[in-house]
C-alpha atoms as a PDB file:
ATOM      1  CA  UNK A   1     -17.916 -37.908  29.145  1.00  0.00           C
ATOM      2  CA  UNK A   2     -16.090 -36.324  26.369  1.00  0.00           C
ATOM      3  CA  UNK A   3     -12.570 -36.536  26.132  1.00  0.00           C
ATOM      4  CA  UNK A   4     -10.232 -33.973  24.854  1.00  0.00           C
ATOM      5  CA  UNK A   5      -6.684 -35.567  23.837  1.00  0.00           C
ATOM      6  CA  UNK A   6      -3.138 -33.636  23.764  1.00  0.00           C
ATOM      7  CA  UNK A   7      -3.535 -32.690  19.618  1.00  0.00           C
ATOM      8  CA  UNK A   8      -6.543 -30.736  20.592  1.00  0.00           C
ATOM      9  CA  UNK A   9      -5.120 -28.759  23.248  1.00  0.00           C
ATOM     10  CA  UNK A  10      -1.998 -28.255  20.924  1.00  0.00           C
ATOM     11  CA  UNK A  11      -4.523 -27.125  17.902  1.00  0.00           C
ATOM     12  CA  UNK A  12      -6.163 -24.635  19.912  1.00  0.00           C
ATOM     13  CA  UNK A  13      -2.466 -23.370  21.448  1.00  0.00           C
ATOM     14  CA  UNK A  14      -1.222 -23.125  17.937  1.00  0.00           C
ATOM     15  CA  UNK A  15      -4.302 -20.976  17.057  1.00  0.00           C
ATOM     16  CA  UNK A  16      -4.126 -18.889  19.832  1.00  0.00           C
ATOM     17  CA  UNK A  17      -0.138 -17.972  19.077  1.00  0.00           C
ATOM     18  CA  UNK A  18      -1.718 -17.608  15.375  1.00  0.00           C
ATOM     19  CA  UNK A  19      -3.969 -15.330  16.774  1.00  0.00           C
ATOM     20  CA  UNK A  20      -1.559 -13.330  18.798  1.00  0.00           C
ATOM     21  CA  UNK A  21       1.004 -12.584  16.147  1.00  0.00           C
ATOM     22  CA  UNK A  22      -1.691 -10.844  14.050  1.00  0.00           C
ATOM     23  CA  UNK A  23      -2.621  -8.854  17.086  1.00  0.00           C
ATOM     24  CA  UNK A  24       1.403  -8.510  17.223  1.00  0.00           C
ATOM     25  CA  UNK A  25       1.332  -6.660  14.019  1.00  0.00           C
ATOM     26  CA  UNK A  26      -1.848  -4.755  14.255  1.00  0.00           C
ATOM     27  CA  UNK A  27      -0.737  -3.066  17.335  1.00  0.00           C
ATOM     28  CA  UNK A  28       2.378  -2.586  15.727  1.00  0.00           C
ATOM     29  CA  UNK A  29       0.776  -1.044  12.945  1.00  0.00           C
ATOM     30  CA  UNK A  30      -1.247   0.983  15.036  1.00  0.00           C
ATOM     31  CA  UNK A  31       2.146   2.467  16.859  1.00  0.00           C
ATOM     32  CA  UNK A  32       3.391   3.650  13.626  1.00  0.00           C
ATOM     33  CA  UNK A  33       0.190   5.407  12.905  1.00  0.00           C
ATOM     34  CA  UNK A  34       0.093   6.966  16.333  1.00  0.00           C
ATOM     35  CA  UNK A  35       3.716   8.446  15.761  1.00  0.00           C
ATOM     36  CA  UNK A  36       2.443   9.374  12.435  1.00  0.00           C
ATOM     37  CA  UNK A  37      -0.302  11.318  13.401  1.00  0.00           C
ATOM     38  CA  UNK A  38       1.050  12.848  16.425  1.00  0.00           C
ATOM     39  CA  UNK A  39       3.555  14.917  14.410  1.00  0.00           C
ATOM     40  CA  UNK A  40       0.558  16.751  13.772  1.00  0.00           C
ATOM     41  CA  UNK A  41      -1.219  17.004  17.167  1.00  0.00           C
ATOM     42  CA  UNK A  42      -0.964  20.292  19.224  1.00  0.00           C
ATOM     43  CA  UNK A  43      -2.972  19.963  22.122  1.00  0.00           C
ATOM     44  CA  UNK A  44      -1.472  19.514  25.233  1.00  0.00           C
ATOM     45  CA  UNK A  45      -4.893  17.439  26.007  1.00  0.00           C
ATOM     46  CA  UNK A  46      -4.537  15.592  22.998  1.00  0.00           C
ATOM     47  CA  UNK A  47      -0.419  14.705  23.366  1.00  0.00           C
ATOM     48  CA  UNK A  48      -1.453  12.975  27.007  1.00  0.00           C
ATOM     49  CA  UNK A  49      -3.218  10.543  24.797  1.00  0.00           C
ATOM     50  CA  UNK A  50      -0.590   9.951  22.650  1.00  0.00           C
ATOM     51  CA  UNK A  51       1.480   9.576  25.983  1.00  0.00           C
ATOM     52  CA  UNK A  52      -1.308   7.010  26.534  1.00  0.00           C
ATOM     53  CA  UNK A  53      -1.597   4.920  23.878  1.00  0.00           C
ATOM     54  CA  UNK A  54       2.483   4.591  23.230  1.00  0.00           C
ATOM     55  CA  UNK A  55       2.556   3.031  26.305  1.00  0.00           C
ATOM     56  CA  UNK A  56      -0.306   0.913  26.381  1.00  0.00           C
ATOM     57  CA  UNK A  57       1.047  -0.124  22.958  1.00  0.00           C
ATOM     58  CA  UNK A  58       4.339  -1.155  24.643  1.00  0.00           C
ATOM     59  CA  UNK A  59       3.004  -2.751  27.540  1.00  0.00           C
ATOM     60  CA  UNK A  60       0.115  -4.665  25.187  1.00  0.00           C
ATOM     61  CA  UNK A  61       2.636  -5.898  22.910  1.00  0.00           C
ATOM     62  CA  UNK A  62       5.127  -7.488  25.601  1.00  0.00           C
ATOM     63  CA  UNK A  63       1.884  -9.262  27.130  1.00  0.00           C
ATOM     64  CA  UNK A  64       1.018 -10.351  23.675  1.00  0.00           C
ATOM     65  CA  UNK A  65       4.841 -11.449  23.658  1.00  0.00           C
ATOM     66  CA  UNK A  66       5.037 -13.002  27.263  1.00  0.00           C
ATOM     67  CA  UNK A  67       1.502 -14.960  26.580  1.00  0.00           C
ATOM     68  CA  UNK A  68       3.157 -16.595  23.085  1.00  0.00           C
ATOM     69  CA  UNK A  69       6.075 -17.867  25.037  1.00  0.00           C
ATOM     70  CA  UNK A  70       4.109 -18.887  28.108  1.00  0.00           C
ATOM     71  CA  UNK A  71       1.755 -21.161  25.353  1.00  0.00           C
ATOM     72  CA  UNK A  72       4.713 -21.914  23.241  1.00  0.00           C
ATOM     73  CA  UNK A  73       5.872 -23.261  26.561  1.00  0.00           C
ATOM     74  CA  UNK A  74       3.036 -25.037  27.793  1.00  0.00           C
ATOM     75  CA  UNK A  75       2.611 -26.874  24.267  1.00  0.00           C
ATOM     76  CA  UNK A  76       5.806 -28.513  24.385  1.00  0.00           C
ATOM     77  CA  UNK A  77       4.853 -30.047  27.706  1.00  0.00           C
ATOM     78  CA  UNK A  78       2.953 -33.259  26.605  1.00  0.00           C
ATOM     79  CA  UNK A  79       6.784 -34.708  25.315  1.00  0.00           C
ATOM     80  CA  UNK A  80       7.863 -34.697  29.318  1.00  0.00           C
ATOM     81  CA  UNK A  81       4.166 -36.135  30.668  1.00  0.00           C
ATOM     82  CA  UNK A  82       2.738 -39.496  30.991  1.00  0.00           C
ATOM     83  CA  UNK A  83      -0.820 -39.644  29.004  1.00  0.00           C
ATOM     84  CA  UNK A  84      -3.404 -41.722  31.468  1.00  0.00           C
ATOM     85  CA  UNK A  85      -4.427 -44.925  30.341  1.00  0.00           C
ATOM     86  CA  UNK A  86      -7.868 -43.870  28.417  1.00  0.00           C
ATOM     87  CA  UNK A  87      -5.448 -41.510  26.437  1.00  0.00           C
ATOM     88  CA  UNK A  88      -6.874 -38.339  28.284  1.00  0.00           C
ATOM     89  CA  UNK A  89      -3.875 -35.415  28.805  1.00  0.00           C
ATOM     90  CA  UNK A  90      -2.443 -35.241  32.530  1.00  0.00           C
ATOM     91  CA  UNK A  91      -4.545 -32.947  35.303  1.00  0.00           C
ATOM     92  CA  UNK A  92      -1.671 -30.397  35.283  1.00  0.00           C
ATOM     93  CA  UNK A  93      -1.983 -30.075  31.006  1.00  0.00           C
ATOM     94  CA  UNK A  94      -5.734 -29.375  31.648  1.00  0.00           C
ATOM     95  CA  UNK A  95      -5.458 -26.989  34.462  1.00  0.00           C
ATOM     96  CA  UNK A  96      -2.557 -25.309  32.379  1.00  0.00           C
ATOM     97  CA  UNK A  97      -4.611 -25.054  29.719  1.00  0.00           C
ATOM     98  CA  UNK A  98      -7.581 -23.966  30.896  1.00  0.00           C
ATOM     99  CA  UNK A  99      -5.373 -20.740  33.014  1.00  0.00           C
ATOM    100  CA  UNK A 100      -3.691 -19.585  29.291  1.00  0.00           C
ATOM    101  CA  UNK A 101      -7.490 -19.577  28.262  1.00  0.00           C
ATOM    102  CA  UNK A 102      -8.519 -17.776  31.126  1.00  0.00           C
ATOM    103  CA  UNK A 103      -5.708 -15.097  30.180  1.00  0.00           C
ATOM    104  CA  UNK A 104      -5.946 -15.380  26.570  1.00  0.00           C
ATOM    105  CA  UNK A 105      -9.282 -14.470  26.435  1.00  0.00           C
ATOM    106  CA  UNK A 106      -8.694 -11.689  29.082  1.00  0.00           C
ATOM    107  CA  UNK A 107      -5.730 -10.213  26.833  1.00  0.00           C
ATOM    108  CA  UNK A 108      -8.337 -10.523  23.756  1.00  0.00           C
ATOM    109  CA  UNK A 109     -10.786  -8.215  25.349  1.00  0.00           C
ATOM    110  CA  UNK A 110      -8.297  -5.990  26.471  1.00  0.00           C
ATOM    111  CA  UNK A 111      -6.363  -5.683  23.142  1.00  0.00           C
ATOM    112  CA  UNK A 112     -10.226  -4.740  21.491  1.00  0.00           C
ATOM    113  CA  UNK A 113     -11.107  -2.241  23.687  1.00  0.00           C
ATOM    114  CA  UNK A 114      -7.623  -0.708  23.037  1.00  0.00           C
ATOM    115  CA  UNK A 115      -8.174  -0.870  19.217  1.00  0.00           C
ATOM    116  CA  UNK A 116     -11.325   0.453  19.863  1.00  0.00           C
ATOM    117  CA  UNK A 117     -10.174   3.523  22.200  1.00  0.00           C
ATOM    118  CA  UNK A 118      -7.783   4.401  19.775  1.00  0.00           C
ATOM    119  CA  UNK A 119      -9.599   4.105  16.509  1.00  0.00           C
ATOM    120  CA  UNK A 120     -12.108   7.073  18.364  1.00  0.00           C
ATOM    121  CA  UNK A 121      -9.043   8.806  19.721  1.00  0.00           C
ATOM    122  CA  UNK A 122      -7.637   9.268  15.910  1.00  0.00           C
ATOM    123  CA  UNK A 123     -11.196  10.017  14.488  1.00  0.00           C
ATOM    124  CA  UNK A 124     -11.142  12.913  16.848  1.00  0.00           C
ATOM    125  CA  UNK A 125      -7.686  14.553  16.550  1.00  0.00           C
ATOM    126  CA  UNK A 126      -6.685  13.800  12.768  1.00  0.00           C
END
């Protein structure tokens, strides 16, 4: 059976927050170039999108923030647990960790497919 001890789950939950604060400025980036280029956009079709993407730019980048915290969080938890005898992490660490996977990788997918809608959305109107 392989083991997986409290500095591993803290090395991956540091790289994850790692993670997210580049995604943190990317999509920050990627707000300044939408107000940038929508200076210049006249379409009424084309301004819904830019309607669009500020706000899924907002909402994406207080998940990003809400998912550091909530791992942030989580990470500090092993200094109020009790390790098990064979040195394995408690249940509740596991199953903790194992949800801010789950939504890690879900906020991932969603944050590329954003990037990815609006890199096609500024090839078209600039």
């Amino acid at each position: 059976m392989v083991t997986t001890d409290i500095a591993q789950l803290s090395e991956e939950c540091n790289t994850w927050r790692e993670a997210l604060r580049s995604q943190r400025e990317e999509f920050t980036r990627m707000k300044n170039e939408l107000q940038q280029a929508a200076a210049h956009i006249t379409s009424k079709e084309a301004l819904k999108d830019v309607e669009h993407y500020e706000n899924q730019f907002d909402i994406q980048l207080a998940n990003i923030h809400d998912l550091k915290q909530s791992i942030k969080s989580h990470n500090r938890m092993p200094a109020f647990q009790l390790v098990s005898d064979d040195g394995a992490p408690p249940e509740t660490m596991i199953s903790g960790y194992k949800k801010l996977s789950a939504e890690y990788q879900h906020l991932r997918h969603t944050l590329h497919e954003i990037k990815n809608d609006f890199q096609k959305f500024l090839v078209n109107y600039t």
